[in-house]
Protein backbone atom coordinates (compact mmCIF):
# COMPACT_ATOMS: atom_id res chain seq x y z
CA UNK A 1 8.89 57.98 -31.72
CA UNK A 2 6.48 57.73 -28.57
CA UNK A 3 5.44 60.76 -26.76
CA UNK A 4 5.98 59.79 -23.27
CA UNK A 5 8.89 62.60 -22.77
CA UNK A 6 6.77 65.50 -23.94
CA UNK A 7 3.96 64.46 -22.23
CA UNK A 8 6.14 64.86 -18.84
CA UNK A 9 7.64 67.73 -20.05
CA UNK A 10 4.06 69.31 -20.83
CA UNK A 11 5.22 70.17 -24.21
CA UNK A 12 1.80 68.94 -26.09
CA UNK A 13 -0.71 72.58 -25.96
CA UNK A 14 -3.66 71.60 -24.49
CA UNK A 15 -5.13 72.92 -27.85
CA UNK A 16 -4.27 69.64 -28.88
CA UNK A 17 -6.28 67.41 -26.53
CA UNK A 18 -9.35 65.61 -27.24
CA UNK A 19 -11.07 65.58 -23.71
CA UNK A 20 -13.50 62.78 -22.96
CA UNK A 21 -15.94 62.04 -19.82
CA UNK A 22 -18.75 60.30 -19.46
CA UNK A 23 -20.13 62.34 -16.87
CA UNK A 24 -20.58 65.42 -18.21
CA UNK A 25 -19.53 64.21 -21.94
CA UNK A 26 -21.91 64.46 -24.81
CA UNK A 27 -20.71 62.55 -27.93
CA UNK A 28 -23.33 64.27 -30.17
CA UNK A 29 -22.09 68.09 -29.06
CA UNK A 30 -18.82 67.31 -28.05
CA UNK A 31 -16.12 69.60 -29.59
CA UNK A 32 -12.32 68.70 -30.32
CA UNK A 33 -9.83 70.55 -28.17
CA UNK A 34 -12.65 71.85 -26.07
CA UNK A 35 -12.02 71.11 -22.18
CA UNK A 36 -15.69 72.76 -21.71
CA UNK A 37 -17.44 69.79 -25.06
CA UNK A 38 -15.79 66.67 -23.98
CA UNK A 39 -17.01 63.76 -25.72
CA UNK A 40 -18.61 60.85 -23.34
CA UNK A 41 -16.84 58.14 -25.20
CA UNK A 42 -13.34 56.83 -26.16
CA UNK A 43 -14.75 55.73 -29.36
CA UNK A 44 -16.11 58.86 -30.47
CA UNK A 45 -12.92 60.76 -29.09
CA UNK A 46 -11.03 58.00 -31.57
CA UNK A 47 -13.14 58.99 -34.55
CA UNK A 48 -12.16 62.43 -34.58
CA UNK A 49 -8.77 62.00 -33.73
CA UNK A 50 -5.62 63.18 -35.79
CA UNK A 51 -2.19 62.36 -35.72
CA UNK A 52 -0.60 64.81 -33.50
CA UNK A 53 -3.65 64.94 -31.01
CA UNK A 54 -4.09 63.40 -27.34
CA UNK A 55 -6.77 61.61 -26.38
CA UNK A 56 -7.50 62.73 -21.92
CA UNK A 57 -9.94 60.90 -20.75
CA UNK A 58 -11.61 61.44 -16.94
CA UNK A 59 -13.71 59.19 -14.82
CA UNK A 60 -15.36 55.96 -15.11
CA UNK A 61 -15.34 54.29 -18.45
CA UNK A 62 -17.83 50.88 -19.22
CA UNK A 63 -17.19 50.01 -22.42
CA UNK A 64 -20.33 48.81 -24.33
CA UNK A 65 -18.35 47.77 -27.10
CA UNK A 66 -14.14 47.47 -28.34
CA UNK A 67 -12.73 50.69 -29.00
CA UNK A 68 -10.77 50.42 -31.92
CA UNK A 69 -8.05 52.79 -33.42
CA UNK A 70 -7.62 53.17 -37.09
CA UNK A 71 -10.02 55.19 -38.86
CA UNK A 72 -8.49 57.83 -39.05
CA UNK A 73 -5.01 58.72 -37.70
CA UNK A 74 -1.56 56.23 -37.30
CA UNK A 75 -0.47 56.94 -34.18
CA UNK A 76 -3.01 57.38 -31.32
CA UNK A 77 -1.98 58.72 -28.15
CA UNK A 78 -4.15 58.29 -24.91
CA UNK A 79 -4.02 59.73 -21.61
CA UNK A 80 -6.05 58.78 -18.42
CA UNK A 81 -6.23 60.72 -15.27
CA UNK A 82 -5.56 59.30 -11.85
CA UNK A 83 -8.34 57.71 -10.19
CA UNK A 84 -9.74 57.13 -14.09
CA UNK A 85 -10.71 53.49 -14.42
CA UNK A 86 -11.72 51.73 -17.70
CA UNK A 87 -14.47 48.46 -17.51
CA UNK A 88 -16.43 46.62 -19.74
CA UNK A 89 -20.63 45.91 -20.35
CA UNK A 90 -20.33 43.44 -23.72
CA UNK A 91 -21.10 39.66 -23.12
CA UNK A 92 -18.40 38.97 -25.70
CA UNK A 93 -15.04 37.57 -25.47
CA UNK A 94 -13.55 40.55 -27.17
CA UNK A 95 -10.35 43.39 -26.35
CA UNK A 96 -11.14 46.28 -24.54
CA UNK A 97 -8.89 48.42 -27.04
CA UNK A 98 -7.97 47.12 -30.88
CA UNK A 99 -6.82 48.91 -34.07
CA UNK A 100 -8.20 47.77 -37.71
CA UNK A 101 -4.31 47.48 -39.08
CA UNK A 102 -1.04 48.17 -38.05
CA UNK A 103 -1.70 51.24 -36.03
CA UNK A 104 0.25 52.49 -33.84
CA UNK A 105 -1.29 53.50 -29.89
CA UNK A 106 -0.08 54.79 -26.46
CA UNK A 107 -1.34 55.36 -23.15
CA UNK A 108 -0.20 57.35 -20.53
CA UNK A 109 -1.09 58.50 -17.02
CA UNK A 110 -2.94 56.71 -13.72
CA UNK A 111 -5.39 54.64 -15.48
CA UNK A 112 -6.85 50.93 -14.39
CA UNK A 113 -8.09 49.01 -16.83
CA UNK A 114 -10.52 45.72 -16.63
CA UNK A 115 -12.08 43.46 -18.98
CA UNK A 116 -13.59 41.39 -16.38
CA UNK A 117 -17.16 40.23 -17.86
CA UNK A 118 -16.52 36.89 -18.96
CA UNK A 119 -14.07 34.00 -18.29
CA UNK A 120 -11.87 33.16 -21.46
CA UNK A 121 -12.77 30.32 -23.25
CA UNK A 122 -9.12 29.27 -23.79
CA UNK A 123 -5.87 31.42 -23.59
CA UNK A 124 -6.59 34.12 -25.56
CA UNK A 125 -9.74 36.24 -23.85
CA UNK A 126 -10.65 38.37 -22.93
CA UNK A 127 -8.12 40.65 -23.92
CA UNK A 128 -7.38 44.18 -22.07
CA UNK A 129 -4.95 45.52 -24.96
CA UNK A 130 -4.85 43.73 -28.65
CA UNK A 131 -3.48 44.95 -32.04
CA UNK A 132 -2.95 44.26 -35.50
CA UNK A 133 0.40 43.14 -36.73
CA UNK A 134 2.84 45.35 -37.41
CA UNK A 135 1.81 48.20 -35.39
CA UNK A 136 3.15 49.22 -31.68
CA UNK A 137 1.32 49.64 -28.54
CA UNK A 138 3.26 51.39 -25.43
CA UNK A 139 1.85 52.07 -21.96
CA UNK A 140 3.16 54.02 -19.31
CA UNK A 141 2.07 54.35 -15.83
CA UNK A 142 -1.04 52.55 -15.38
CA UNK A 143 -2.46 51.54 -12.20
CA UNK A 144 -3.51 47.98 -13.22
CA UNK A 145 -4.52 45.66 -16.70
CA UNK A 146 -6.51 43.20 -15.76
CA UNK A 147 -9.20 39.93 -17.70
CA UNK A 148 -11.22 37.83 -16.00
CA UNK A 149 -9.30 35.07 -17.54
CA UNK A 150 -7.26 34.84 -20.82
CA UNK A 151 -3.97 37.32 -22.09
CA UNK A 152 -4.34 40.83 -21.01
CA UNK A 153 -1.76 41.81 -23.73
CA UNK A 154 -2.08 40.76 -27.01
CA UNK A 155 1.62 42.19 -28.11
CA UNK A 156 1.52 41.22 -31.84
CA UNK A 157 3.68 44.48 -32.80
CA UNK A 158 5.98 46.30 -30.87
CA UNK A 159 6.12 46.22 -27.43
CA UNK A 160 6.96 48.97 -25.20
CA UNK A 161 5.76 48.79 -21.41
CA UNK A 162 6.94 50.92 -18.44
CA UNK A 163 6.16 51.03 -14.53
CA UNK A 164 3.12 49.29 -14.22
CA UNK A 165 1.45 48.52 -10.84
CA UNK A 166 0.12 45.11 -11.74
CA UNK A 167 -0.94 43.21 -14.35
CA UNK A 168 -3.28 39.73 -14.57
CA UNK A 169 -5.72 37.89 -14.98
CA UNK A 170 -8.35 36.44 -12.62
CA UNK A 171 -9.16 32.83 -14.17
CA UNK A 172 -6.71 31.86 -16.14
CA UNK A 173 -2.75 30.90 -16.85
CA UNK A 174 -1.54 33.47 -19.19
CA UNK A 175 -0.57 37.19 -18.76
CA UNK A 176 1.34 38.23 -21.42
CA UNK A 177 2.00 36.27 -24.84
CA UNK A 178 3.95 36.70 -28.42
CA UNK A 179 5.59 39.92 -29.52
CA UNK A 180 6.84 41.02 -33.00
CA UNK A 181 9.18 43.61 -32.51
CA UNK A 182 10.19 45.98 -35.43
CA UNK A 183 10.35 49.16 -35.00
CA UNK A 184 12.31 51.69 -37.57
CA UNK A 185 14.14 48.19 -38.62
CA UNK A 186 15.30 47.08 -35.05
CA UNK A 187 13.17 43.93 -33.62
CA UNK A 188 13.71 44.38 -30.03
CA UNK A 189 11.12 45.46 -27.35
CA UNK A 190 10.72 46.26 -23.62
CA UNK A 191 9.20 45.86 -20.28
CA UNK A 192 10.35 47.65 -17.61
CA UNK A 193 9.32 48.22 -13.60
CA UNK A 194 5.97 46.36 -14.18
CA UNK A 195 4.47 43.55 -12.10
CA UNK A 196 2.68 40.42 -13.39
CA UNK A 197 0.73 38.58 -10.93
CA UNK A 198 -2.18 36.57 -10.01
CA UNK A 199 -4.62 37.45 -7.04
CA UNK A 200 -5.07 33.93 -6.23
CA UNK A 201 -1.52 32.87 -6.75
CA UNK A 202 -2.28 30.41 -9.92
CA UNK A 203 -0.66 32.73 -12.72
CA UNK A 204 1.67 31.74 -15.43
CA UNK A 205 3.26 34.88 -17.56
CA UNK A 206 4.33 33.70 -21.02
CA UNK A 207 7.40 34.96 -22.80
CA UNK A 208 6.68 33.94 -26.46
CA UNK A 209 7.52 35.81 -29.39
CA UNK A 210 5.50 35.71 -32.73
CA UNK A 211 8.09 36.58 -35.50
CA UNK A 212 11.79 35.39 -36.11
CA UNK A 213 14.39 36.85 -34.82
CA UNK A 214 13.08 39.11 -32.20
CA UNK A 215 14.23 40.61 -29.00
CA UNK A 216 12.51 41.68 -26.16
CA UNK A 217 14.33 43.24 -22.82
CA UNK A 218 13.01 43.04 -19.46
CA UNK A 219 14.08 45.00 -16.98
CA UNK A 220 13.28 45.48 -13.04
CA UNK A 221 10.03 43.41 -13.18
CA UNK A 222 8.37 41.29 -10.57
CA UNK A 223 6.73 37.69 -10.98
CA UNK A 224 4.77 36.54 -8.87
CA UNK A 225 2.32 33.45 -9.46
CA UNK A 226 2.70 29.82 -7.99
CA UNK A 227 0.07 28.33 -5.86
CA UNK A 228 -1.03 25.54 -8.41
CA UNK A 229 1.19 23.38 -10.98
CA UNK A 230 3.05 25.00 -13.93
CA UNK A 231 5.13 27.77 -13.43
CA UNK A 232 5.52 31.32 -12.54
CA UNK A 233 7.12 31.86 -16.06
CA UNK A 234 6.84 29.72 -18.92
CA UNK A 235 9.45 30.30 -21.72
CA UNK A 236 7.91 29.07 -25.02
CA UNK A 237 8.88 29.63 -28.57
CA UNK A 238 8.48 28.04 -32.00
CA UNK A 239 11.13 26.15 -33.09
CA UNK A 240 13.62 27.91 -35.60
CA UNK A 241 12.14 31.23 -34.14
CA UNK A 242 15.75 31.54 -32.70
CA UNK A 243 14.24 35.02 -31.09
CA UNK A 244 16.30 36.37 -27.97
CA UNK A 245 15.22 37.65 -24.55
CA UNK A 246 16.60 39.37 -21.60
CA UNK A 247 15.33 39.80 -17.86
CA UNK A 248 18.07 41.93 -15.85
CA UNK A 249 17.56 42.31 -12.06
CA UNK A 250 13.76 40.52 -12.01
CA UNK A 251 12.31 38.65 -8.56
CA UNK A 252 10.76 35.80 -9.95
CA UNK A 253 8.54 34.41 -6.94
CA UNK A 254 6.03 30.98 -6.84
CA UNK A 255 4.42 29.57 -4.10
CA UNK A 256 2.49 25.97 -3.69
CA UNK A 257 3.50 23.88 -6.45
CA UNK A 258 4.64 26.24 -8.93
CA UNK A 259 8.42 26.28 -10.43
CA UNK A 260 9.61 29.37 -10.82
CA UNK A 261 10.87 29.35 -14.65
CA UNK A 262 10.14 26.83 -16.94
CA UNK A 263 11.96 26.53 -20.18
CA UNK A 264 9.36 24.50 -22.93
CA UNK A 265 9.86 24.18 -26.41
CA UNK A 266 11.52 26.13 -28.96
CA UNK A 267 15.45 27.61 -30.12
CA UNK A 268 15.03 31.16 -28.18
CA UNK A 269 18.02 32.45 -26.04
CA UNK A 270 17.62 33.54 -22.50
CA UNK A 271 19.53 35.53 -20.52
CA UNK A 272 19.12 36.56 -16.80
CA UNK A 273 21.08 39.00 -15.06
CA UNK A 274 21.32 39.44 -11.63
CA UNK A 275 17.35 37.97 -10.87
CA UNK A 276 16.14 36.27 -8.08
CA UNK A 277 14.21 33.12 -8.35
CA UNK A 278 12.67 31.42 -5.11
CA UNK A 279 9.91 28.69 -5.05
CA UNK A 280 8.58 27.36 -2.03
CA UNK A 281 7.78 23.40 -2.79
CA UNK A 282 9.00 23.16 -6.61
CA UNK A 283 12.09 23.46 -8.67
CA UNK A 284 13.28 26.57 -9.18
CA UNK A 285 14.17 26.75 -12.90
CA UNK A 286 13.61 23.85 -15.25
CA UNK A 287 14.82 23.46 -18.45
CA UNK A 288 13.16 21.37 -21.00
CA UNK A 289 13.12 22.64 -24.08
CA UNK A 290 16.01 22.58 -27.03
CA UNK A 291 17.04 26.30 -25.45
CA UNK A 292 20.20 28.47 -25.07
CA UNK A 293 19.91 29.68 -21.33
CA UNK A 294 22.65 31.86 -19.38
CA UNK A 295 22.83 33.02 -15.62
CA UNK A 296 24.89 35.84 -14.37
CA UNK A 297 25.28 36.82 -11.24
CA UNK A 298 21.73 35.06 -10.01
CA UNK A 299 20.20 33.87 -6.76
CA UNK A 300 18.19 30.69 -7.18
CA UNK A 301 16.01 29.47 -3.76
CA UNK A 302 14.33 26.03 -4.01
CA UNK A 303 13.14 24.23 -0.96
CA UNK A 304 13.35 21.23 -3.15
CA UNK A 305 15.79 21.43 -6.32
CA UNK A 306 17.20 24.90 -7.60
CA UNK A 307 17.81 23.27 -11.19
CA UNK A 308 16.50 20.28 -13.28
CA UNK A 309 17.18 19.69 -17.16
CA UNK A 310 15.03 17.44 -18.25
CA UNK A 311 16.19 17.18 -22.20
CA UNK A 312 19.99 16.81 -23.30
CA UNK A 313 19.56 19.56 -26.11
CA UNK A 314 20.07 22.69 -23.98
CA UNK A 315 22.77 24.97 -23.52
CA UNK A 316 23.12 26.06 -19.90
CA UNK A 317 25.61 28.58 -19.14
CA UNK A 318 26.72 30.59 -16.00
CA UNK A 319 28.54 33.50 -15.52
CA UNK A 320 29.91 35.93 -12.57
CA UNK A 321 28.75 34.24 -9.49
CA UNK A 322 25.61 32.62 -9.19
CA UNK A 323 24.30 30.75 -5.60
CA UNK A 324 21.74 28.04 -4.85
CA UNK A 325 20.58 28.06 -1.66
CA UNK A 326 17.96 24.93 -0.86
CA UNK A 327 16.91 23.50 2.15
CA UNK A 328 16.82 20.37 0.65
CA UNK A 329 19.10 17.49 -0.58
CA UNK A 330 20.17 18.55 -3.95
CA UNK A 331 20.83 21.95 -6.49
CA UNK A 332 20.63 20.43 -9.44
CA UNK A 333 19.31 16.77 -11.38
CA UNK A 334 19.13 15.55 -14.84
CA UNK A 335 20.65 13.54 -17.85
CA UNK A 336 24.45 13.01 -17.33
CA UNK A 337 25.01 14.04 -20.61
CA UNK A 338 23.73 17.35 -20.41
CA UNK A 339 26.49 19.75 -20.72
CA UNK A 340 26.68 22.50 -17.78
CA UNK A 341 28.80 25.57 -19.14
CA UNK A 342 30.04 27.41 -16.57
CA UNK A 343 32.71 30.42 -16.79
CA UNK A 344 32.44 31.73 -12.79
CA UNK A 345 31.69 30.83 -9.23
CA UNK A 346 28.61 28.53 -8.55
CA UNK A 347 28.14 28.98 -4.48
CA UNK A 348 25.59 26.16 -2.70
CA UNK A 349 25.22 26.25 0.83
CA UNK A 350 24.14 21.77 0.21
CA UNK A 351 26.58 19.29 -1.38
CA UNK A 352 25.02 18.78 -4.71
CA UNK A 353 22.58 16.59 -3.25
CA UNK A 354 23.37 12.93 -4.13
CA UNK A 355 22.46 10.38 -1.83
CA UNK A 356 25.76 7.60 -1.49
CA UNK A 357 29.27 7.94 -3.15
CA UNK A 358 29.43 10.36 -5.42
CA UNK A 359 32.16 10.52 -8.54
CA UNK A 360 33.60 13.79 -9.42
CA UNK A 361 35.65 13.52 -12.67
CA UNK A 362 36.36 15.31 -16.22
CA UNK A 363 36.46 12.74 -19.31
CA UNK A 364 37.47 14.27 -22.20
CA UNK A 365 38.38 11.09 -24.43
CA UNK A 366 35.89 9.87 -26.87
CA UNK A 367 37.87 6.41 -28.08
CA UNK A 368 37.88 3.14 -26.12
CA UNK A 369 40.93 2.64 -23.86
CA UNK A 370 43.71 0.07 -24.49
CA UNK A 371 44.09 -3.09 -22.56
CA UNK A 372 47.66 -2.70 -21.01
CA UNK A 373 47.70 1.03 -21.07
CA UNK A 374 48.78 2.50 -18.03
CA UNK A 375 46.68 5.73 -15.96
CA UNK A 376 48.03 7.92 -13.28
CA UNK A 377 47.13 10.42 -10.78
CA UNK A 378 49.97 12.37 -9.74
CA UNK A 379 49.51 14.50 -6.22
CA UNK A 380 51.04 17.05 -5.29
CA UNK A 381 53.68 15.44 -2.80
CA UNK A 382 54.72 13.53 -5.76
CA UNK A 383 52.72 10.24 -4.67
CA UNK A 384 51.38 8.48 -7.87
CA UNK A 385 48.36 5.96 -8.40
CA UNK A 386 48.43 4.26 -11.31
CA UNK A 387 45.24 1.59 -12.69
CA UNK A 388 46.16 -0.27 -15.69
CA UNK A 389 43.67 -0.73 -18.21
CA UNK A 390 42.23 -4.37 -18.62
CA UNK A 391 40.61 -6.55 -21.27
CA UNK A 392 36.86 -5.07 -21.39
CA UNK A 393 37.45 -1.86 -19.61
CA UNK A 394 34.84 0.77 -20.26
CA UNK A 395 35.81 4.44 -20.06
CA UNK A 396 33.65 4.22 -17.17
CA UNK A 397 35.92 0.81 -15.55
CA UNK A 398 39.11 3.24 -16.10
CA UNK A 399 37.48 6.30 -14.14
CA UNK A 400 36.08 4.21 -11.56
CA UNK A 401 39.72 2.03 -11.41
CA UNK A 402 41.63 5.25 -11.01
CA UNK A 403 39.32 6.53 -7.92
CA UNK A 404 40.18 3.04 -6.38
CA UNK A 405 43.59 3.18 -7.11
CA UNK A 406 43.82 7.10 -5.81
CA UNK A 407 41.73 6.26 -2.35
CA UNK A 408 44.14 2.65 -2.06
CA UNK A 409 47.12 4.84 -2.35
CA UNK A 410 45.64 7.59 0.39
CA UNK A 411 45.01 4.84 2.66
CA UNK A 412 48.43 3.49 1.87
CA UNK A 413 50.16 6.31 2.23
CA UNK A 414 48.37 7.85 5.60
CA UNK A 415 47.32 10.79 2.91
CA UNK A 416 43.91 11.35 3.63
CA UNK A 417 43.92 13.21 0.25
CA UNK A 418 43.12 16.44 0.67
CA UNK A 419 46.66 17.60 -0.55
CA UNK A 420 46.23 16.00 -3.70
CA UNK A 421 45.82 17.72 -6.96
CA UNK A 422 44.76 15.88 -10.00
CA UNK A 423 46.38 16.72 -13.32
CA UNK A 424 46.63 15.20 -16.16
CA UNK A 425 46.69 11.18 -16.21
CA UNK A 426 47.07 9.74 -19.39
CA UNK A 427 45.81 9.79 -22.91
CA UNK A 428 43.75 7.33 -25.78
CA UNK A 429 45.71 8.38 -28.97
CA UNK A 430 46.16 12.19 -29.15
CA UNK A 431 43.30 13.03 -27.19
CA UNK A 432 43.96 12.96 -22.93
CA UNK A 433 41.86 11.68 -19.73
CA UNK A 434 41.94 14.89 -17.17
CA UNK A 435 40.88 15.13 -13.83
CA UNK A 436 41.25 18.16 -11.46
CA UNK A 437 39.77 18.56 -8.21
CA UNK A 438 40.97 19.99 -4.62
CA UNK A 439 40.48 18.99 -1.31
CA UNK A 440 38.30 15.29 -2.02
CA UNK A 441 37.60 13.09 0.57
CA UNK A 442 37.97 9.17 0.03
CA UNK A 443 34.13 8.78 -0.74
CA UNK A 444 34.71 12.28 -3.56
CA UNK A 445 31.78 14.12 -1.21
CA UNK A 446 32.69 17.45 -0.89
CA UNK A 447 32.59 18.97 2.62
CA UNK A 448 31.85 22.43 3.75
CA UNK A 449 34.37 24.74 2.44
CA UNK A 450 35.90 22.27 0.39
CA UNK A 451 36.21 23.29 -3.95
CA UNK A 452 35.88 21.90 -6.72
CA UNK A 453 37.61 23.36 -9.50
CA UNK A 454 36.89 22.52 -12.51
CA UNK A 455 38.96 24.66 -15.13
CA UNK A 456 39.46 22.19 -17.88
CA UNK A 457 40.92 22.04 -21.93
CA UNK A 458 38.03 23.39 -23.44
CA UNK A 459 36.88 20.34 -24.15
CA UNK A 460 36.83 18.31 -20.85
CA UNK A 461 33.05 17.35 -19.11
CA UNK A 462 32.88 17.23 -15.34
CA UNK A 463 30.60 14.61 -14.76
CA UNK A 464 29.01 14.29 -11.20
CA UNK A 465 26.89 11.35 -10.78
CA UNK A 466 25.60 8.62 -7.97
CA UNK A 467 28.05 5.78 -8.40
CA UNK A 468 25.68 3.03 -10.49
CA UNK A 469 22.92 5.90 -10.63
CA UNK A 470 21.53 8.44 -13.68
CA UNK A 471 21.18 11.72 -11.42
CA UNK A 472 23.63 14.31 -11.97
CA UNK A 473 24.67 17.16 -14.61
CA UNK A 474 27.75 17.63 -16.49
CA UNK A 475 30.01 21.40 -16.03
CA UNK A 476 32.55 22.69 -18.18
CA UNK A 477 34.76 25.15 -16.54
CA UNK A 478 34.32 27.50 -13.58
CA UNK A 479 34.90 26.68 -9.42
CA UNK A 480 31.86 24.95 -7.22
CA UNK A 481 31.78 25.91 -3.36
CA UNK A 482 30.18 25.10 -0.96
CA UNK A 483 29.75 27.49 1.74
CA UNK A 484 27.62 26.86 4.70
CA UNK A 485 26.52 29.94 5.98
CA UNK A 486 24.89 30.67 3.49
CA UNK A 487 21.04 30.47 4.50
CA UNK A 488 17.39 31.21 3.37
């Protein structure tokens, strides 16, 4: 178990620190547990180091070379003084901080920490923190973790991050990337109250994670990136990973012509809760990897689209009430087929953003309907219109006859339709064509304050779609509104 509580507490004796600085330091003559000896490097601090002891380092650190944990000692704990900053002096694309094996480390306290020499060659360096598989690495605190370009963590073991001020990286796309999380037999991990950014407003923090089955919880954590393409987050994972990951109450923020989150590739499942997602020229969350993805209770603000899938494979899901606020045309675009779960409220202050007549419907038979066969849409005044099927209807011919036959009757009947409630209007064998709705109009746009409500069998698809066009998405369950004061 990590130290962080005792250290707060001031439990640890100070007969147990190891005291480094490079000012007065000596590393030849420097004593352990001697506040009056301390040694002038990290590395030399390390090499005396036992389990149990705490590594306090003062000043400014330049690293001439990695400092690396593990030979001597399991579980290194560090702690660095406000106004203590860490740099390195080695023309190498190398970590600042490593261990030889599956070592465990922690650091603690006010520190910054920058491994700014040289720009990475790829994604990968020049790392701040790295570590050999299997072991943990926690931080707590620190002022900033910074590369000139490349991953400033390297989390292959156990992750455990808490309240810090920023982290990134000056020339490159990637913050963060892979975790394996095991710790006493539970693969899960955290970050908590940290910030992951780019000065220049080009940074991309990937959520990957290394072994199978992991876990990793993020909690009260800022985004920020944008400025260029990509995305503020990029969700990636190998396929068959089937690893799980949680963001509750994040901001996720991109400017320029960043999206905001951007599902890849892999089987991981991702769950936000209560975040906030706002792009200024791009979507705000696309989807186009073979993903399980859930929203509850989120705010999504696109100036262009606040949702695209781009693949049929994914799950989408939303829960509790979830808005899209654009100041565009549309909320959300992609394959008709994909299948939209959604259990709650979805509030837009747009109409879903489809230029022309747009067809709101639930299909829910799979077998071709019978010429002769008669449909009907029963209101709630009791009016009925009824489409009979013909020789060489489609399912699509008997959805589009019954709209006709539904706005013929309205106009026949003075009923400008907004009292009509569709139920159910026939069935192909034992399986039945449904369509609910409230309050449509003769063209099926939906007007402010107007809702669709889409509670369905179970196994019902509400399908909205340009008539003759590919745009749209497909919901199961839950209400859409549109309200229009709701505003950027």
């Amino acid at each position: 178990m990590g130290l962080t509580g005792q250290l707060a507490g001031g439990k640890l004796s100070k007969d147990l620190r190891i005291y480094v600085d490079p000012a007065y330091g000596d590393d030849t003559a420097g004593q352990k547990y001697r506040e009056d000896k301390p040694f002038a490097t990290i590395q030399a601090a390390a090499d005396v180091f036992s389990d149990g002891d705490i590594i306090e380092v003062n000043g400014v650190i330049t690293l001439d070379d990695t400092v690396t944990f593990g030979n001597n000692g399991t579980n290194f704990i560090l702690h660095f003084v406000d106004g203590c900053t860490v740099e390195t002096n080695f023309n190498a694309v190398k970590p600042m901080f490593t261990t030889i094996g599956a070592q465990n480390y922690e650091i603690h306290g006010r520190g910054s920490f920058n491994n700014g020499y040289l720009p990475s060659p790829g994604n990968n360096g020049p790392r701040v923190f790295s570590m050999g598989t299997g072991g943990t690495f926690e931080i707590f605190g620190a002022k900033s973790i910074s590369s000139f370009g490349g991953v400033p963590i390297n989390a292959s073991g156990w992750l455990n991050m808490r309240n810090v001020d920023e982290i990134f990286s000056l020339n490159s796309i990637s913050f963060i990337t892979g975790f394996r999380s095991d710790r006493d037999g539970v693969k899960y991990g955290f970050i908590e109250n940290c910030t992951f950014k780019r000065p220049n407003d080009l940074g991309v923090t990937y959520l990957q994670a290394i072994g199978s089955g992991q876990k990793i919880i993020i909690n009260d954590c800022k985004f920020i990136g944008g400025g260029g393409a990509g995305a503020t987050i990029v969700c990636t994972n190998n396929v068959g990973n089937l690893s799980t990951f949680e963001l509750n109450r994040c901001r996720i923020q991109s400017s320029g012509a960043a999206r905001g989150v951007w599902f890849t590739t892999g089987e991981a499942t991702y769950t936000f809760n209560d975040c906030h997602i706002e792009t200024e020229t791009q979507v705000g969350v696309l989807v186009g990897g073979d993903c399980t993805v859930n929203f509850r209770d989120c705010k999504v603000i696109s100036q262009t689209l606040c949702f695209q899938y781009a693949v049929d494979n994914p799950t989408i899901s939303f829960h509790g009430t979830n808005t899209m606020i654009t100041t565009a045309a549309g909320w959300v675009v992609g394959p008709a087929s994909n299948k939209v779960r959604n259990t709650g409220v979805i509030l837009s202050n747009k109409r879903p953003g489809f230029l022309g007549s747009q067809i709101w419907r639930v299909t829910g038979f799979t077998t071709m309907p019978v010429p002769g066969d008669d449909y009907s849409v029963i209101a709630e005044d009791g009016t009925v219109a009824t489409y009979t099927v013909l020789g060489g209807d489609t399912k699509g011919d008997l959805v589009n006859g019954l709209r006709d036959a539904c706005i013929a009757k309205g106009q026949e009947t003075n009923n400008d339709m907004t009292d009509w409630i569709f139920t159910t209007v026939g069935a192909v064998g034992s399986e039945q064509l449904q369509i609910l709705a409230s309050s449509p109009d003769y063209n099926y746009d939906l007007d402010e304050g107007e809702e669709w409500d889409a509670s369905t069998t179970g196994v019902d698809v509400l399908t909205t779609s340009i008539i003759g066009g590919t745009a749209g998405f497909t919901m199961v369950g839950g209400q859409f509104l549109i309200d229009a004061n709701l505003t950027l």
